[in-house]
PDB file of N, CA and C in Angstrom:
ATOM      1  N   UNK A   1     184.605 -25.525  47.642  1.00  0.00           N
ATOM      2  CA  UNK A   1     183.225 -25.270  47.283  1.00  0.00           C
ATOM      3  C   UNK A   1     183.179 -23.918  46.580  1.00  0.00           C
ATOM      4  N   UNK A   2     182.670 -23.634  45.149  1.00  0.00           N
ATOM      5  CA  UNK A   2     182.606 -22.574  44.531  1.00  0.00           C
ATOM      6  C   UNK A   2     181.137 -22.654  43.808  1.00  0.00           C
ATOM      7  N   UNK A   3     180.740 -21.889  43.552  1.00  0.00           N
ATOM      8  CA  UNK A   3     179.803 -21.682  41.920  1.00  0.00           C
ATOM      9  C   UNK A   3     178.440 -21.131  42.974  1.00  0.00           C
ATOM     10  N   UNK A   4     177.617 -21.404  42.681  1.00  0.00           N
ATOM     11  CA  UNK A   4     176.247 -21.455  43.169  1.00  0.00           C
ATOM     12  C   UNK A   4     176.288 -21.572  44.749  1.00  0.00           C
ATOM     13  N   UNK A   5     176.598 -22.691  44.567  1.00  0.00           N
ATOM     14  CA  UNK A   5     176.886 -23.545  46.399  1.00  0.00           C
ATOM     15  C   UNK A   5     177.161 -22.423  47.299  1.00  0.00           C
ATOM     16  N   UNK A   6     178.605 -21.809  46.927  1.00  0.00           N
ATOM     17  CA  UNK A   6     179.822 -20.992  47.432  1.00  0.00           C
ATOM     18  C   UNK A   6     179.058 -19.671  47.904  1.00  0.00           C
ATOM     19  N   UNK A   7     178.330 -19.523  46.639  1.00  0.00           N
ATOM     20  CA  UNK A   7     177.772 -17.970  46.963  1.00  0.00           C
ATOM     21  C   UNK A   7     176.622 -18.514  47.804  1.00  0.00           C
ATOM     22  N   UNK A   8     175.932 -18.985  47.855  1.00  0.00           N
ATOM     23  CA  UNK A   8     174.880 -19.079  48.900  1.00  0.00           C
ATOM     24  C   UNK A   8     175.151 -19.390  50.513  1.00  0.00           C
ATOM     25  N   UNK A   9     176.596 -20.082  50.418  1.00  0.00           N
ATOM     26  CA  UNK A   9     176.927 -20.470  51.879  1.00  0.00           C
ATOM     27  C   UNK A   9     177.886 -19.077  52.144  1.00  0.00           C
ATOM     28  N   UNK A  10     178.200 -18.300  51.526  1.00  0.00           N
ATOM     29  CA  UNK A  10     178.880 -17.035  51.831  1.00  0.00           C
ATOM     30  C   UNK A  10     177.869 -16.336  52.486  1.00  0.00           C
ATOM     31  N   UNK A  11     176.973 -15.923  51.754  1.00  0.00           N
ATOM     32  CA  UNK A  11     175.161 -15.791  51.907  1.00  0.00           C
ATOM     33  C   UNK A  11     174.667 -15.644  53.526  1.00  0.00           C
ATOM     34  N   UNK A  12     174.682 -16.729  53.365  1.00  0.00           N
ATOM     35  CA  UNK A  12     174.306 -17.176  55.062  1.00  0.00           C
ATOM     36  C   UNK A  12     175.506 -17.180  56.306  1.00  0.00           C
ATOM     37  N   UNK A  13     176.588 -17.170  55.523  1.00  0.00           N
ATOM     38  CA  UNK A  13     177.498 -17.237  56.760  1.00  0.00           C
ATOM     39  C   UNK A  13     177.628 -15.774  57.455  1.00  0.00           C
ATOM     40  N   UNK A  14     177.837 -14.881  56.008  1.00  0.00           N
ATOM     41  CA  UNK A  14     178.158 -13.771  56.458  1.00  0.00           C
ATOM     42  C   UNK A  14     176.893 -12.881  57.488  1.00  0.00           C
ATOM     43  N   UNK A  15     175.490 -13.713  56.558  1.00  0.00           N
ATOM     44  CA  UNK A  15     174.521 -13.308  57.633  1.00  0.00           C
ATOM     45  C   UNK A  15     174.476 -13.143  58.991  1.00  0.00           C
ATOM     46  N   UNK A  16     174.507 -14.612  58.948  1.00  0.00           N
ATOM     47  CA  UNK A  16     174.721 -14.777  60.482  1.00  0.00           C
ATOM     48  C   UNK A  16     175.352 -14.250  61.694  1.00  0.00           C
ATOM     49  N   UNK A  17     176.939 -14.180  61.180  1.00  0.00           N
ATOM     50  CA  UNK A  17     178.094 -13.813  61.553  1.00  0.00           C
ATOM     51  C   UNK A  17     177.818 -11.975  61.116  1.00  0.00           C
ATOM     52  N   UNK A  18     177.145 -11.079  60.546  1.00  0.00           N
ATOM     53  CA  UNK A  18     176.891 -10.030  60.592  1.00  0.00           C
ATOM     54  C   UNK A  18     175.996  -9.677  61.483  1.00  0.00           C
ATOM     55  N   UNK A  19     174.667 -10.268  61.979  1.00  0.00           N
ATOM     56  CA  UNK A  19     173.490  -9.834  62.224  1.00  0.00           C
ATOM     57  C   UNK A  19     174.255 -10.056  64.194  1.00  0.00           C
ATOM     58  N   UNK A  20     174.872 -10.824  64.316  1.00  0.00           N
ATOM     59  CA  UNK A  20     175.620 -11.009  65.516  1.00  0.00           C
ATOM     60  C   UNK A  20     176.467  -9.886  65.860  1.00  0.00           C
ATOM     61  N   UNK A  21     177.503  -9.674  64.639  1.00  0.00           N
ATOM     62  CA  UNK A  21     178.969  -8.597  64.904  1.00  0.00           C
ATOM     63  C   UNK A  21     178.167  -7.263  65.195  1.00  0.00           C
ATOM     64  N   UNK A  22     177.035  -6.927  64.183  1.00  0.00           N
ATOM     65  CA  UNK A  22     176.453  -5.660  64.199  1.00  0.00           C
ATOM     66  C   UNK A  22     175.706  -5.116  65.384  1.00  0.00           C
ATOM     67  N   UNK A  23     174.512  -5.936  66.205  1.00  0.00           N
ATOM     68  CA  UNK A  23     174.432  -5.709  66.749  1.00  0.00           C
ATOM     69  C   UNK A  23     174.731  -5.855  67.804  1.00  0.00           C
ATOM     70  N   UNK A  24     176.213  -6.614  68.048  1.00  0.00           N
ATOM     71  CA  UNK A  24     177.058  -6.444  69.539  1.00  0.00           C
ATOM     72  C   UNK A  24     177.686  -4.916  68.840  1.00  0.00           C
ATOM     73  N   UNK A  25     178.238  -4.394  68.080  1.00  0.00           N
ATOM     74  CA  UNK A  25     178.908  -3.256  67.214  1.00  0.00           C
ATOM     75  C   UNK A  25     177.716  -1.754  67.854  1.00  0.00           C
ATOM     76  N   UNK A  26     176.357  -1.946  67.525  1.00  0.00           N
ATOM     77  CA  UNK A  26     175.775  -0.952  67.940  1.00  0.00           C
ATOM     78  C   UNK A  26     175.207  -0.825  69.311  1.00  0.00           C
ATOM     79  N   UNK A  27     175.715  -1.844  69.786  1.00  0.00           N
ATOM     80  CA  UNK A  27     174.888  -1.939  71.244  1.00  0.00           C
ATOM     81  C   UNK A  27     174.752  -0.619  72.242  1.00  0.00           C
ATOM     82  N   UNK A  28     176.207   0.133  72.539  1.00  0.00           N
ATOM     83  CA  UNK A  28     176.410   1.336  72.871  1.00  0.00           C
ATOM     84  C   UNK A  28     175.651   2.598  72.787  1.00  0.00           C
ATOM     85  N   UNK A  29     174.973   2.217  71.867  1.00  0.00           N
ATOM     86  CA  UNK A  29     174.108   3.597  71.502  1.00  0.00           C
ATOM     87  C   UNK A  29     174.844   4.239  69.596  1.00  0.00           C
ATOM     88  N   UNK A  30     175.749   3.572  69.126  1.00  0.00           N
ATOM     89  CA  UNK A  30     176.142   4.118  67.492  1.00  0.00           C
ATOM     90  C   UNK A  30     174.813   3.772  67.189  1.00  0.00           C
ATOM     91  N   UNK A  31     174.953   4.676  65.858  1.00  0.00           N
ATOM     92  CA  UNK A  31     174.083   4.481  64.705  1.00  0.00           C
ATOM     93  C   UNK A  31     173.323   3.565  64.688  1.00  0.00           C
ATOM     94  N   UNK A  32     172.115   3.698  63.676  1.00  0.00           N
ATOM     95  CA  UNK A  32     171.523   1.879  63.647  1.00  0.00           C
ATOM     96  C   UNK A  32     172.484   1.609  62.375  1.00  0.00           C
ATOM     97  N   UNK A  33     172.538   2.020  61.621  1.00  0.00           N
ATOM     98  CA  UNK A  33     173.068   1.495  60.141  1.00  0.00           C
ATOM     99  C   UNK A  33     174.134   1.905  60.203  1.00  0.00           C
ATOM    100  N   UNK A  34     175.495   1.763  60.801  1.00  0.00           N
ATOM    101  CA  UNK A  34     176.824   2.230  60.471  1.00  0.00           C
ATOM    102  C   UNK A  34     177.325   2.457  59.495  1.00  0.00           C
ATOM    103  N   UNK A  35     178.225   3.174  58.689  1.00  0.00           N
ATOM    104  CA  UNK A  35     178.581   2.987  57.402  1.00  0.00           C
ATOM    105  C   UNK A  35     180.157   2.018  57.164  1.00  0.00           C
ATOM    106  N   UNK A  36     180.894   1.839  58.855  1.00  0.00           N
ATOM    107  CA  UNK A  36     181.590   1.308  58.525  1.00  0.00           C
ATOM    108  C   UNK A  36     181.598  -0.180  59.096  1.00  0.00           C
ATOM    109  N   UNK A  37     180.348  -0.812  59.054  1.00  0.00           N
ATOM    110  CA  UNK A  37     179.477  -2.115  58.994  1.00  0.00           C
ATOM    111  C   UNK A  37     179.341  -2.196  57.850  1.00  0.00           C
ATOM    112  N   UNK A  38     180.009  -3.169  56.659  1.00  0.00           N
ATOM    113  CA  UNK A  38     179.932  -3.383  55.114  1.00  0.00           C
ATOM    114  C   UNK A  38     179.595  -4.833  55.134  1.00  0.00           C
ATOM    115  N   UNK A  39     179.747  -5.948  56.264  1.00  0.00           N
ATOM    116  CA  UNK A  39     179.138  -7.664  56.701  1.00  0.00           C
ATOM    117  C   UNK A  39     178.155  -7.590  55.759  1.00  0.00           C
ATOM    118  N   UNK A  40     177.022  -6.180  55.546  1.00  0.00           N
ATOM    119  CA  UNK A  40     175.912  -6.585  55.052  1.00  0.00           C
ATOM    120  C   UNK A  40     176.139  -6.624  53.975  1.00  0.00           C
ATOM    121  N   UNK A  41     176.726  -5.901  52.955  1.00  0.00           N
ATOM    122  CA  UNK A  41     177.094  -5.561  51.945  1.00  0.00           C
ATOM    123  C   UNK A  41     177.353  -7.170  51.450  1.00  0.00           C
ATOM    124  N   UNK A  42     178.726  -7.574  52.148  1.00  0.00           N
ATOM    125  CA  UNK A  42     179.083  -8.623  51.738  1.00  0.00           C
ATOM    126  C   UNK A  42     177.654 -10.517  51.084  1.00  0.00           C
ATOM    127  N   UNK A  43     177.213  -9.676  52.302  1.00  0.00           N
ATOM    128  CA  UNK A  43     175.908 -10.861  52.014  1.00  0.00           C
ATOM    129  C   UNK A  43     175.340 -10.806  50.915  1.00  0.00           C
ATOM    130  N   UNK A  44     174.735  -9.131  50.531  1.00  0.00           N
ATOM    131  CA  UNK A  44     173.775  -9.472  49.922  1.00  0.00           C
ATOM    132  C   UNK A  44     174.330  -9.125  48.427  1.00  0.00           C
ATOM    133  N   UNK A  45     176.111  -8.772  48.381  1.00  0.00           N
ATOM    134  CA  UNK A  45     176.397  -8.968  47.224  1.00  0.00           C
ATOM    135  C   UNK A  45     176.575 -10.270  46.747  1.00  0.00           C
ATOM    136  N   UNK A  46     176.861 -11.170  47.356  1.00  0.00           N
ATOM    137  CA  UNK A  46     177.094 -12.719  47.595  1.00  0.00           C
ATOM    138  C   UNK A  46     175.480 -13.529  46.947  1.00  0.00           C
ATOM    139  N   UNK A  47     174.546 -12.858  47.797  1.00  0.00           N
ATOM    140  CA  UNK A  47     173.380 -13.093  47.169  1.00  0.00           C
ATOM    141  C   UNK A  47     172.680 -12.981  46.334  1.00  0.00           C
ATOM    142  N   UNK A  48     173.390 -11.655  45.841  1.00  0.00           N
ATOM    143  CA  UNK A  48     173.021 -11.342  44.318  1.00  0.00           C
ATOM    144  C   UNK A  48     173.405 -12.028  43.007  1.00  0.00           C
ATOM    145  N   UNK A  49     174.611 -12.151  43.337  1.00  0.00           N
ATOM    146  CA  UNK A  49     175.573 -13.153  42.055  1.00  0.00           C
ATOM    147  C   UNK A  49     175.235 -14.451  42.283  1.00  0.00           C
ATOM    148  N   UNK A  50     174.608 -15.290  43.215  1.00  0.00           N
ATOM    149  CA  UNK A  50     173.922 -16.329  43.550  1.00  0.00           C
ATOM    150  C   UNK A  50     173.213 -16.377  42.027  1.00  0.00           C
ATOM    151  N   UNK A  51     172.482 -15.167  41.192  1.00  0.00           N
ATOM    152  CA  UNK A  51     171.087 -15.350  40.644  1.00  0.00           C
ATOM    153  C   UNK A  51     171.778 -15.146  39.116  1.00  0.00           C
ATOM    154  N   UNK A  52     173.028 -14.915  39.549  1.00  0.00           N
ATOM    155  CA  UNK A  52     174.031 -14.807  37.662  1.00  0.00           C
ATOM    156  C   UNK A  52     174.090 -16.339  37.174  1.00  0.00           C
ATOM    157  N   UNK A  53     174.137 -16.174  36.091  1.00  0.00           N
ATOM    158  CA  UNK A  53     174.547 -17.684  35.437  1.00  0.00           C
ATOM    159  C   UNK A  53     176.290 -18.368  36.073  1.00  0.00           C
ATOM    160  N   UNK A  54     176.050 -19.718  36.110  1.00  0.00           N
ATOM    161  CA  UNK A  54     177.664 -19.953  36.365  1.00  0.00           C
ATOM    162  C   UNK A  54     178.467 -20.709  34.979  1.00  0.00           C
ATOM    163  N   UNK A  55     179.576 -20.799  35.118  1.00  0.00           N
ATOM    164  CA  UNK A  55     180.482 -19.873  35.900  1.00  0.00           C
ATOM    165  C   UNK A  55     180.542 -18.561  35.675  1.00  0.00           C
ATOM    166  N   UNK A  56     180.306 -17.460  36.605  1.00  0.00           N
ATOM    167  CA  UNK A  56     180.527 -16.126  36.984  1.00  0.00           C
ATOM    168  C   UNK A  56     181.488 -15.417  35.805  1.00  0.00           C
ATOM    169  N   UNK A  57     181.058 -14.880  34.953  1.00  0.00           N
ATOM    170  CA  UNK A  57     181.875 -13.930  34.266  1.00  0.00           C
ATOM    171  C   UNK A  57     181.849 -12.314  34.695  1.00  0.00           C
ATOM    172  N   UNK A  58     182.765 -11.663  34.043  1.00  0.00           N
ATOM    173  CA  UNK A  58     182.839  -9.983  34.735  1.00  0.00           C
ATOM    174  C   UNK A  58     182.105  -9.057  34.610  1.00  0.00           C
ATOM    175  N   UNK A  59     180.743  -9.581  33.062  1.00  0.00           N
ATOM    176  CA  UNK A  59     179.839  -8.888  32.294  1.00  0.00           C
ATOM    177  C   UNK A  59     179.020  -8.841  33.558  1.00  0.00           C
ATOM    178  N   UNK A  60     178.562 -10.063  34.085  1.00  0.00           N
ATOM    179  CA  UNK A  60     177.254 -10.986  35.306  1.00  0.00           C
ATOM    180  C   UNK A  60     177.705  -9.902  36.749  1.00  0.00           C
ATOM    181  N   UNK A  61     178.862 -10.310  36.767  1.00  0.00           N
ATOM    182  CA  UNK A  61     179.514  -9.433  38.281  1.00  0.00           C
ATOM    183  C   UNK A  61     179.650  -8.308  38.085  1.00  0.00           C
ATOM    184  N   UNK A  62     179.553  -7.612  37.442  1.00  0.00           N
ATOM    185  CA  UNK A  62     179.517  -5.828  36.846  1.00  0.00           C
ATOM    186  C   UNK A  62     177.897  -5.780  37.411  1.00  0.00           C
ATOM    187  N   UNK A  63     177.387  -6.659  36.638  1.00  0.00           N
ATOM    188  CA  UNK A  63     175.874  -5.897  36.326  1.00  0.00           C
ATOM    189  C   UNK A  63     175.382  -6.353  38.026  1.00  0.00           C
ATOM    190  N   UNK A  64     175.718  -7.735  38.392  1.00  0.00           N
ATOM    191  CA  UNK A  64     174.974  -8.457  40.074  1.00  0.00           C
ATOM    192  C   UNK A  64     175.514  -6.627  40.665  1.00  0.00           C
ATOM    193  N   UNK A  65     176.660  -5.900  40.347  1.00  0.00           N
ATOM    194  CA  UNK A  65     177.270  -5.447  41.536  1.00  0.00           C
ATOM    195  C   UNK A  65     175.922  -3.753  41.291  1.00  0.00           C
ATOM    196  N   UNK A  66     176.611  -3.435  40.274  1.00  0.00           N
ATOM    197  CA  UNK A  66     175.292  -2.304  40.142  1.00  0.00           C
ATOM    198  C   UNK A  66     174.094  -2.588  40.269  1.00  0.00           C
ATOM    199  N   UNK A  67     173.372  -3.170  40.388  1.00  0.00           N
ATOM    200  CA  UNK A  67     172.038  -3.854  40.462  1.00  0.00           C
ATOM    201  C   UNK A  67     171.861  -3.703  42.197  1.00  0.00           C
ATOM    202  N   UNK A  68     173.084  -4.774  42.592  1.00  0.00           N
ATOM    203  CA  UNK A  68     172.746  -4.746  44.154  1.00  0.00           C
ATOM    204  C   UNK A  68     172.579  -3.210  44.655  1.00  0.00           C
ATOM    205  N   UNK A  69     174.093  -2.294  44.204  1.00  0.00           N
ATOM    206  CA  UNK A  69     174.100  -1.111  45.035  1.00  0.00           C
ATOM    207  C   UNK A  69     172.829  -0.155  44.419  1.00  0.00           C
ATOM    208  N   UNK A  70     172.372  -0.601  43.376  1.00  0.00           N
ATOM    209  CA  UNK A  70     171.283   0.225  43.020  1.00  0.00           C
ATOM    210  C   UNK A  70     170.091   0.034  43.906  1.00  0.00           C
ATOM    211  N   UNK A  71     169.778  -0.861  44.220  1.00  0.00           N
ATOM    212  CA  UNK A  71     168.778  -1.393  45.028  1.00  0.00           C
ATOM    213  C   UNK A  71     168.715  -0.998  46.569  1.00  0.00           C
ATOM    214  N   UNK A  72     170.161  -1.483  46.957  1.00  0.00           N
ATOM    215  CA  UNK A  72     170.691  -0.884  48.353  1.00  0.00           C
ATOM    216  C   UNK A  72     170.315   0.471  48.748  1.00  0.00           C
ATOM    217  N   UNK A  73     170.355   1.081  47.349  1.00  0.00           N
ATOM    218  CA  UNK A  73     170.785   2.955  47.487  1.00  0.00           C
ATOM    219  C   UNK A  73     169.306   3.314  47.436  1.00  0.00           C
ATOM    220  N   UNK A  74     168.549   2.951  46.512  1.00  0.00           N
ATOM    221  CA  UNK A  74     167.393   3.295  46.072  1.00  0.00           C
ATOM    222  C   UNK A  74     166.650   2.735  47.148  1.00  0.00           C
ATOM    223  N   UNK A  75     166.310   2.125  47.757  1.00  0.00           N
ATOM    224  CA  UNK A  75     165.528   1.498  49.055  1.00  0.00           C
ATOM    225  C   UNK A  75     163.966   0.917  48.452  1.00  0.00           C
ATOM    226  N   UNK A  76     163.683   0.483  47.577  1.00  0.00           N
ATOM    227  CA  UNK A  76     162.182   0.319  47.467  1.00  0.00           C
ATOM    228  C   UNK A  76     161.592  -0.683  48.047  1.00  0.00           C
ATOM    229  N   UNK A  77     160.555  -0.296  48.320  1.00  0.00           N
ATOM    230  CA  UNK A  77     159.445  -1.279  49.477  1.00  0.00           C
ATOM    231  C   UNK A  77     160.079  -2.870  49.499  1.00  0.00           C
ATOM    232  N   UNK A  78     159.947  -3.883  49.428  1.00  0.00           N
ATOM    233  CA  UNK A  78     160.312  -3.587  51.636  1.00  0.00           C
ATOM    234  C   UNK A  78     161.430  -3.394  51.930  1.00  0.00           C
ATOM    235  N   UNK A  79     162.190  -2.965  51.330  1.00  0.00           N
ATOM    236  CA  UNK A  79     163.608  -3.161  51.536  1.00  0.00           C
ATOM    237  C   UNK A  79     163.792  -2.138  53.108  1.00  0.00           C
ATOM    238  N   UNK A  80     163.023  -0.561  52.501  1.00  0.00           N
ATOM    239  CA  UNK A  80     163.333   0.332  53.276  1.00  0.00           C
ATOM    240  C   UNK A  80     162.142  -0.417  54.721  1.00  0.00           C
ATOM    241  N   UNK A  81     161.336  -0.690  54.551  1.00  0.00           N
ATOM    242  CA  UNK A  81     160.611  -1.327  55.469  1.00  0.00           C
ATOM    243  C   UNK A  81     161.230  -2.480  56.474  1.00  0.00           C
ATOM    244  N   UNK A  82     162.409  -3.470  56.223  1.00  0.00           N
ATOM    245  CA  UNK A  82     163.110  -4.034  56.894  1.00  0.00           C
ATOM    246  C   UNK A  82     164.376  -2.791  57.638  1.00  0.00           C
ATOM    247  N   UNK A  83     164.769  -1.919  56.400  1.00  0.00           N
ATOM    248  CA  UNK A  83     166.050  -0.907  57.490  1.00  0.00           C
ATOM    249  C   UNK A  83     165.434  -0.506  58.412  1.00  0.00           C
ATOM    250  N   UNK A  84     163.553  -0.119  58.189  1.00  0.00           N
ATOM    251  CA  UNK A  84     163.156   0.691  59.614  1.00  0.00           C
ATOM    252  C   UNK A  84     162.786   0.247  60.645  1.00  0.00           C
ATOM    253  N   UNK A  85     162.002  -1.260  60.300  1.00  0.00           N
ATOM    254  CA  UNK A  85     161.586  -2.027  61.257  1.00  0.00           C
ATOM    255  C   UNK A  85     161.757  -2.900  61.839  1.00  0.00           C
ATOM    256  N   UNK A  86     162.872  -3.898  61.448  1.00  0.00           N
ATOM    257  CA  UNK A  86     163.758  -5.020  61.972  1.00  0.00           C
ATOM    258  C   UNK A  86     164.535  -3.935  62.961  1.00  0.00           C
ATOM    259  N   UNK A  87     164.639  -4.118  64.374  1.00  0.00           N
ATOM    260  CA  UNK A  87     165.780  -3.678  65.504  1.00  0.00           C
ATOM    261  C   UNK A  87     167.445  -4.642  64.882  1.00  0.00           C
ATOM    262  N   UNK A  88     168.146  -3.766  65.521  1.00  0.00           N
ATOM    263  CA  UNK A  88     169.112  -3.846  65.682  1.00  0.00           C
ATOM    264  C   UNK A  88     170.034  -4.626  64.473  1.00  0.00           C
ATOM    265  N   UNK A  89     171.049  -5.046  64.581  1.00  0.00           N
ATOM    266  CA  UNK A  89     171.512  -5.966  63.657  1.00  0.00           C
ATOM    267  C   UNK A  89     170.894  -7.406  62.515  1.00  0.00           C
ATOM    268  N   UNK A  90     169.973  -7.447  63.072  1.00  0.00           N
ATOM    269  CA  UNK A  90     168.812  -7.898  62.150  1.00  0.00           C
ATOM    270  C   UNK A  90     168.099  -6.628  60.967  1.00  0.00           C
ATOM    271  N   UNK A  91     168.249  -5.768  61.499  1.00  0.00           N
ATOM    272  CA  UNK A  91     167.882  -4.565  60.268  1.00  0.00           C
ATOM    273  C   UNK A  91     168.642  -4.445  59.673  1.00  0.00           C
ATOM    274  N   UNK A  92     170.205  -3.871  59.901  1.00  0.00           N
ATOM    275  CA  UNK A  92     171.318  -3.897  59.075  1.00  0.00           C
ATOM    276  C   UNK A  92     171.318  -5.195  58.626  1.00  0.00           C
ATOM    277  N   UNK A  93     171.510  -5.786  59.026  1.00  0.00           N
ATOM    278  CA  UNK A  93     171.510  -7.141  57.702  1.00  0.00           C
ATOM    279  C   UNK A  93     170.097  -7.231  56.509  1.00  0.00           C
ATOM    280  N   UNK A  94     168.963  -7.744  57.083  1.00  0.00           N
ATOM    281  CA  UNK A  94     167.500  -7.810  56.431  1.00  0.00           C
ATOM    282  C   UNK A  94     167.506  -7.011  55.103  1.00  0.00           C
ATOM    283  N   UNK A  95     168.074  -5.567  55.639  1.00  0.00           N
ATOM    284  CA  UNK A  95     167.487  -5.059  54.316  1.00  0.00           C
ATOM    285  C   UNK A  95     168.781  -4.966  52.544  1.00  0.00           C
ATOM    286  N   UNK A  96     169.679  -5.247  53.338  1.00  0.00           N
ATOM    287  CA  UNK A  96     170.767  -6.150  52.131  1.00  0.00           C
ATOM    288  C   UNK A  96     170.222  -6.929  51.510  1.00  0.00           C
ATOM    289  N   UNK A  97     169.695  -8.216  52.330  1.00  0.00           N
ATOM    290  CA  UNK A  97     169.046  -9.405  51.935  1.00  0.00           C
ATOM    291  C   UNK A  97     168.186  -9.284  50.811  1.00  0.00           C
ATOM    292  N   UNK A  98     166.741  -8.192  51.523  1.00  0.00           N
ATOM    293  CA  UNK A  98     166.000  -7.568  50.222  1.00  0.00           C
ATOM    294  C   UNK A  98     166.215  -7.070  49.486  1.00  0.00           C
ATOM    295  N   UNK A  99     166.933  -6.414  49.094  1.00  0.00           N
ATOM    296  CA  UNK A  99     167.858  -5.676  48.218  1.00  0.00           C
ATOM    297  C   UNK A  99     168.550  -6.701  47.228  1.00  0.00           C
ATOM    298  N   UNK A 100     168.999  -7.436  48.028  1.00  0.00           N
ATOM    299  CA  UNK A 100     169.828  -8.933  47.029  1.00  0.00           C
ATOM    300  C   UNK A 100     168.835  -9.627  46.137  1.00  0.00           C
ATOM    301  N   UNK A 101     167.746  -9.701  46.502  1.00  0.00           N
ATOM    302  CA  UNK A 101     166.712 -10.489  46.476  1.00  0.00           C
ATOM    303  C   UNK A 101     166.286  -9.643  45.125  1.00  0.00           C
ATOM    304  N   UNK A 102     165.876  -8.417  45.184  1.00  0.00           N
ATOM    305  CA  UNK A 102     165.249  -7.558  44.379  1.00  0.00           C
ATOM    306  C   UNK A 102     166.600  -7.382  42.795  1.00  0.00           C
ATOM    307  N   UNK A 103     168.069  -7.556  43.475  1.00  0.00           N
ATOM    308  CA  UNK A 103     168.881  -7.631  42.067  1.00  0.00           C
ATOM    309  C   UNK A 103     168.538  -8.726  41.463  1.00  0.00           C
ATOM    310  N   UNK A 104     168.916  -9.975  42.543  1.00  0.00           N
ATOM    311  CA  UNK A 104     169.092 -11.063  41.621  1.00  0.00           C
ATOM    312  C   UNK A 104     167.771 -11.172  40.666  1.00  0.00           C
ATOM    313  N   UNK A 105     166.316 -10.676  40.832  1.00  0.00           N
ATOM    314  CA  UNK A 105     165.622 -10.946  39.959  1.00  0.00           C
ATOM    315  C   UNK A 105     165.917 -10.077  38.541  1.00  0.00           C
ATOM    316  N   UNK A 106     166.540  -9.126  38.867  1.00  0.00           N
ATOM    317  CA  UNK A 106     166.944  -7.963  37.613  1.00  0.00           C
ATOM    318  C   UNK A 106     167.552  -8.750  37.008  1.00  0.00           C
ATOM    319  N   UNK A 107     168.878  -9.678  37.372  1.00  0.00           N
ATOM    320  CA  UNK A 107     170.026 -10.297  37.139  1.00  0.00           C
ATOM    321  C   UNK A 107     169.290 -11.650  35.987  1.00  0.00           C
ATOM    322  N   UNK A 108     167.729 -12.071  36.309  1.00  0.00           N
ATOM    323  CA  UNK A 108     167.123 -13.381  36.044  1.00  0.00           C
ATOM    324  C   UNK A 108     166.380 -12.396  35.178  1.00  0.00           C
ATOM    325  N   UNK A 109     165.686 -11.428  35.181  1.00  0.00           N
ATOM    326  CA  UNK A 109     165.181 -10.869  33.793  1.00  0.00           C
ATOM    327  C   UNK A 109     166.381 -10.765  32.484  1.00  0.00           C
ATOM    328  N   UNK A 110     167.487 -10.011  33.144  1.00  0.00           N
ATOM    329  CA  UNK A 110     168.342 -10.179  32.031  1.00  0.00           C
ATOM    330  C   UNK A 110     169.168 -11.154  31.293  1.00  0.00           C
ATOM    331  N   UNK A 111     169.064 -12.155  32.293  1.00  0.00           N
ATOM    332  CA  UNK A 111     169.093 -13.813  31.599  1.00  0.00           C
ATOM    333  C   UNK A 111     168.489 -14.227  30.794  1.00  0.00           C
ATOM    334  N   UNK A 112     167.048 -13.753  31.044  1.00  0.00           N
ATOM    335  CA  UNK A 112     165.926 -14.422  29.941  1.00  0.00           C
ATOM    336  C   UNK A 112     165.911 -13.420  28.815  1.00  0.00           C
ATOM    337  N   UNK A 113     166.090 -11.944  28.691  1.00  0.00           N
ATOM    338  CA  UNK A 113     166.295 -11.017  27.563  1.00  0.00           C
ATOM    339  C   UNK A 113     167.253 -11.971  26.904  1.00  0.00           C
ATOM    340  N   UNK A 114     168.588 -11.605  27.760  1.00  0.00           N
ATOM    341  CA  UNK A 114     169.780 -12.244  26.702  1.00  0.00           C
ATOM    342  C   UNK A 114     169.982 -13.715  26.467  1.00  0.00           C
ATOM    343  N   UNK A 115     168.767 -14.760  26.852  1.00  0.00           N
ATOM    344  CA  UNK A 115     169.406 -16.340  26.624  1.00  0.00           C
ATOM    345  C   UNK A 115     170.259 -16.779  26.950  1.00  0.00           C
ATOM    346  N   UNK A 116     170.423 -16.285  28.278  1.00  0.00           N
ATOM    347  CA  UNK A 116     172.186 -17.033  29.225  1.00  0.00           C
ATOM    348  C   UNK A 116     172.002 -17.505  30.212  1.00  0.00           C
TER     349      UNK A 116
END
């Protein structure tokens, strides 16, 4: 299973399987947002390239990848609103998600600029 499919069931798997690892990971009292918890990362880069044209070229995965970490880094509404208010491993994950959510539309404007 690859293309579209692939990235969306990566998507959700890693969700799942993050929002679980993380918050058994912080249970102790660490951090809420660890830095060396990247599960989320994985999702919502997964989710981002979801919104590239297929098949996936390096131009699409350059831009899904800056887009995501731009989004990630930059926090804008709700994104930062899920890191603060979702508890536990549901926050570390959530706000990837939004973040993914907020590239892939960058990713779908620049589809329709460039006709791809």
């Amino acid at each position: 299973m690859g293309g579209l499919a692939g990235l969306l069931a990566l998507s959700v798997l890693a969700f799942a399987i993050g929002w679980w690892a993380s918050a058994f990971y912080i249970r102790d009292g660490r951090i809420q947002d660890p830095p060396e918890v990247v599960i989320d990362e994985v999702a919502g880069q997964s989710l981002t390239l979801a919104f590239a044209p297929m098949p996936l070229g390096l131009p699409w995965i350059a831009a899904g990848f800056v887009a995501f970490r731009l989004f990630d880094i930059w926090k804008p509404w709700p994104v930062s609103l899920a890191e603060r208010r979702l508890p536990g491993g549901l926050g570390i994950m959530a706000d990837d998600i939004v973040a993914a959510l907020y590239a892939g539309l960058a990713l779908v404007v620049g589809r329709i600029i460039l006709g791809a």
